[in-house]
C-alpha atoms as a PDB file:
ATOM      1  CA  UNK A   1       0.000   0.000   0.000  1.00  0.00           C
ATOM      2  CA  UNK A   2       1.207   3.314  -0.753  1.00  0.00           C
ATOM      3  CA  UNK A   3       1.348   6.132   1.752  1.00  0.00           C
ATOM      4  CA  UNK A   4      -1.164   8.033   2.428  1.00  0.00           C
ATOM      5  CA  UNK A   5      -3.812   5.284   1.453  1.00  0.00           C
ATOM      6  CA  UNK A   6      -3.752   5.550  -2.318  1.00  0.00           C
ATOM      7  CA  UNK A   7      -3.503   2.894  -4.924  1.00  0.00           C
ATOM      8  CA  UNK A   8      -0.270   1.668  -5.463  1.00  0.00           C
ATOM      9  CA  UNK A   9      -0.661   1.752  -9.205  1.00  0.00           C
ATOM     10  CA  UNK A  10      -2.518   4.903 -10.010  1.00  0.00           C
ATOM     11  CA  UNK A  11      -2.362   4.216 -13.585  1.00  0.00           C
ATOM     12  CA  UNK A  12      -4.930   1.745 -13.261  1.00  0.00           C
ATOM     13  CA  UNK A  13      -8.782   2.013 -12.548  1.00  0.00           C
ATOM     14  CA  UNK A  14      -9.667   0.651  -9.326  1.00  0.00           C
ATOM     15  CA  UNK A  15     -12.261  -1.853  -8.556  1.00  0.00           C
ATOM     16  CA  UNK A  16     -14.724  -2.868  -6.113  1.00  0.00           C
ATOM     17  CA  UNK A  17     -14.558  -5.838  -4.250  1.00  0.00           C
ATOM     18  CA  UNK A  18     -16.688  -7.215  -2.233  1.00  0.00           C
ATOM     19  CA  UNK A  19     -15.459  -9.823   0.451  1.00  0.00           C
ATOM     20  CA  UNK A  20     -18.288 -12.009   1.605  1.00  0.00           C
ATOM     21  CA  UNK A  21     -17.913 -14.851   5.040  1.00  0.00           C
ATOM     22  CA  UNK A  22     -21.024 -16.642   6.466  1.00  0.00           C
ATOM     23  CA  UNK A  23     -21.437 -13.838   8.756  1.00  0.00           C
ATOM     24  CA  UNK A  24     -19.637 -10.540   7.511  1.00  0.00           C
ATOM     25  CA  UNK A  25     -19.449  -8.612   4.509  1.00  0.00           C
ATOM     26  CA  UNK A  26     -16.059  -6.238   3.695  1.00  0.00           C
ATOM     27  CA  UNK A  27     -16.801  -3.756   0.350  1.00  0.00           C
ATOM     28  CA  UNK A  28     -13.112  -2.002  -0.119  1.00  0.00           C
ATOM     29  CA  UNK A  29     -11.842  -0.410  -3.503  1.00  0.00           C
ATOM     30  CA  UNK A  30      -8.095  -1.143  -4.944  1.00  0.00           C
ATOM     31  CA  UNK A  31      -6.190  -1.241  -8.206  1.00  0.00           C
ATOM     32  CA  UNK A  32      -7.323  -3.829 -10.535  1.00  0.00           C
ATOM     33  CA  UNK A  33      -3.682  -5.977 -10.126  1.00  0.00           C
ATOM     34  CA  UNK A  34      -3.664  -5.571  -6.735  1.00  0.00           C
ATOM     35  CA  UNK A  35      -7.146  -6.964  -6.569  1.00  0.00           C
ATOM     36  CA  UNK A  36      -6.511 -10.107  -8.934  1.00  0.00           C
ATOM     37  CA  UNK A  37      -3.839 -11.000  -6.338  1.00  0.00           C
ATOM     38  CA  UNK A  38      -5.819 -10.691  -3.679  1.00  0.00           C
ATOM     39  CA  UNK A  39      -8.497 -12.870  -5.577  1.00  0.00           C
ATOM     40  CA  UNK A  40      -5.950 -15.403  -6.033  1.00  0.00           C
ATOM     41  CA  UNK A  41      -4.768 -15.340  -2.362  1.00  0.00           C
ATOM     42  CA  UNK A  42      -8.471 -15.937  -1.346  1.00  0.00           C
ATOM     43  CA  UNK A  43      -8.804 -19.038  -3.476  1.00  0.00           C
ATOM     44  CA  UNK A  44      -6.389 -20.763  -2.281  1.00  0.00           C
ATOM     45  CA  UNK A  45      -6.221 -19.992   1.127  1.00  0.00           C
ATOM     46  CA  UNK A  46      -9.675 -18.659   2.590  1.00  0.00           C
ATOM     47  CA  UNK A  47     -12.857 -19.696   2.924  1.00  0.00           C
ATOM     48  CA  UNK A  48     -14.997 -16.934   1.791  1.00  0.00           C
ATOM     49  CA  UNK A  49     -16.471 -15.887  -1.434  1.00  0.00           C
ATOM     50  CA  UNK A  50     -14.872 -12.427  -3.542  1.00  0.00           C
ATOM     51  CA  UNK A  51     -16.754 -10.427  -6.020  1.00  0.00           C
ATOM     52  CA  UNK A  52     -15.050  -7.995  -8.238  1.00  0.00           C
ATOM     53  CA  UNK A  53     -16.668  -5.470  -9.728  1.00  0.00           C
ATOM     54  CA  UNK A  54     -15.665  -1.936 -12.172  1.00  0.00           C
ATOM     55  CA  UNK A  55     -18.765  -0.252 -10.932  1.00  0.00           C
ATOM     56  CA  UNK A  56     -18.665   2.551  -8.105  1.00  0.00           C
ATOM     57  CA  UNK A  57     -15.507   1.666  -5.522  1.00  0.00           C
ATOM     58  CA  UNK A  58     -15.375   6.136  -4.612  1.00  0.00           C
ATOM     59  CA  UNK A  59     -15.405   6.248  -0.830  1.00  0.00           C
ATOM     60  CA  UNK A  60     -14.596   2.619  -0.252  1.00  0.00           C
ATOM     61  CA  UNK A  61     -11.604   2.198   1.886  1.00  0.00           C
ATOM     62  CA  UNK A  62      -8.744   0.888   0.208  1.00  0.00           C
ATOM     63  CA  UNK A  63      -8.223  -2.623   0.725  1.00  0.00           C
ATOM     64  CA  UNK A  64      -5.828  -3.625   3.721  1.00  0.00           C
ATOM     65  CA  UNK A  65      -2.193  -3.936   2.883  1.00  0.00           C
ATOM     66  CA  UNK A  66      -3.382  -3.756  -0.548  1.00  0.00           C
ATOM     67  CA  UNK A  67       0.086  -5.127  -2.827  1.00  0.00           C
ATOM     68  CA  UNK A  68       0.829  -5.731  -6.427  1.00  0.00           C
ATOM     69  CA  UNK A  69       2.442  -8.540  -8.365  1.00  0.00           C
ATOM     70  CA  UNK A  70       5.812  -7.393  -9.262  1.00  0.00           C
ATOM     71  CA  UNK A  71       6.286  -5.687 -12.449  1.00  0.00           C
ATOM     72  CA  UNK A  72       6.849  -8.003 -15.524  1.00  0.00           C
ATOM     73  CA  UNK A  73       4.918 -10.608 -13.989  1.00  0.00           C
ATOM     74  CA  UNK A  74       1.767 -12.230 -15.337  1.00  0.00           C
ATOM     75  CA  UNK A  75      -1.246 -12.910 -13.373  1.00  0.00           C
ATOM     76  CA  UNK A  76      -3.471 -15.880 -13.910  1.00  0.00           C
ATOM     77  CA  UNK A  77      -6.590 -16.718 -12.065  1.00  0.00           C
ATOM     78  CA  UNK A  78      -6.348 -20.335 -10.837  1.00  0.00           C
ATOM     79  CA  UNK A  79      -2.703 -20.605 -11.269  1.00  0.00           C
ATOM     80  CA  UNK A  80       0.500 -18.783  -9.640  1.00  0.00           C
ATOM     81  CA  UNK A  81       2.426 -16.174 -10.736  1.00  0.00           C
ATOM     82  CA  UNK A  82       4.871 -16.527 -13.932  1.00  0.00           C
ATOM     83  CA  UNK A  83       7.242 -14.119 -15.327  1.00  0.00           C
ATOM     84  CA  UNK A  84       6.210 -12.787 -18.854  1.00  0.00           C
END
């Protein structure tokens, strides 16, 4: 996370996620890489369920410790991460 609470990558839109557990629901907003890590993260380590969407994410609180995939590095949903 940068400081000061702002994306990381302010070149790219942010998104809003929504973080859903039996009993709690988390709505933050982040960059869009930072938030396909994040997904990725999620499914394979927690047991909740994470919806992504482009739509309205202003006044959202960033999401915690939000972090990026290093530069040059693909991202793929279901895998890990691979150099390019």
């Amino acid at each position: 996370m940068t400081p000061g609470g702002g994306s990381p990558r302010p070149e790219e839109p942010d998104v809003h996620l929504t973080i859903q557990f039996p009993s709690v629901r988390m709505d933050f907003a982040a960059c869009l890489t930072a938030a396909l890590v994040f997904v990725q993260d999620i499914a394979a380590h927690r047991p909740c369920t994470v919806a992504v969407d482009s739509g309205h994410c202003a006044g959202l609180p960033r999401l915690p410790n939000e972090r990026c995939a290093p530069r040059g590095a693909a991202i793929h949903i279901g895998g890990g991460m691979t150099p390019k």
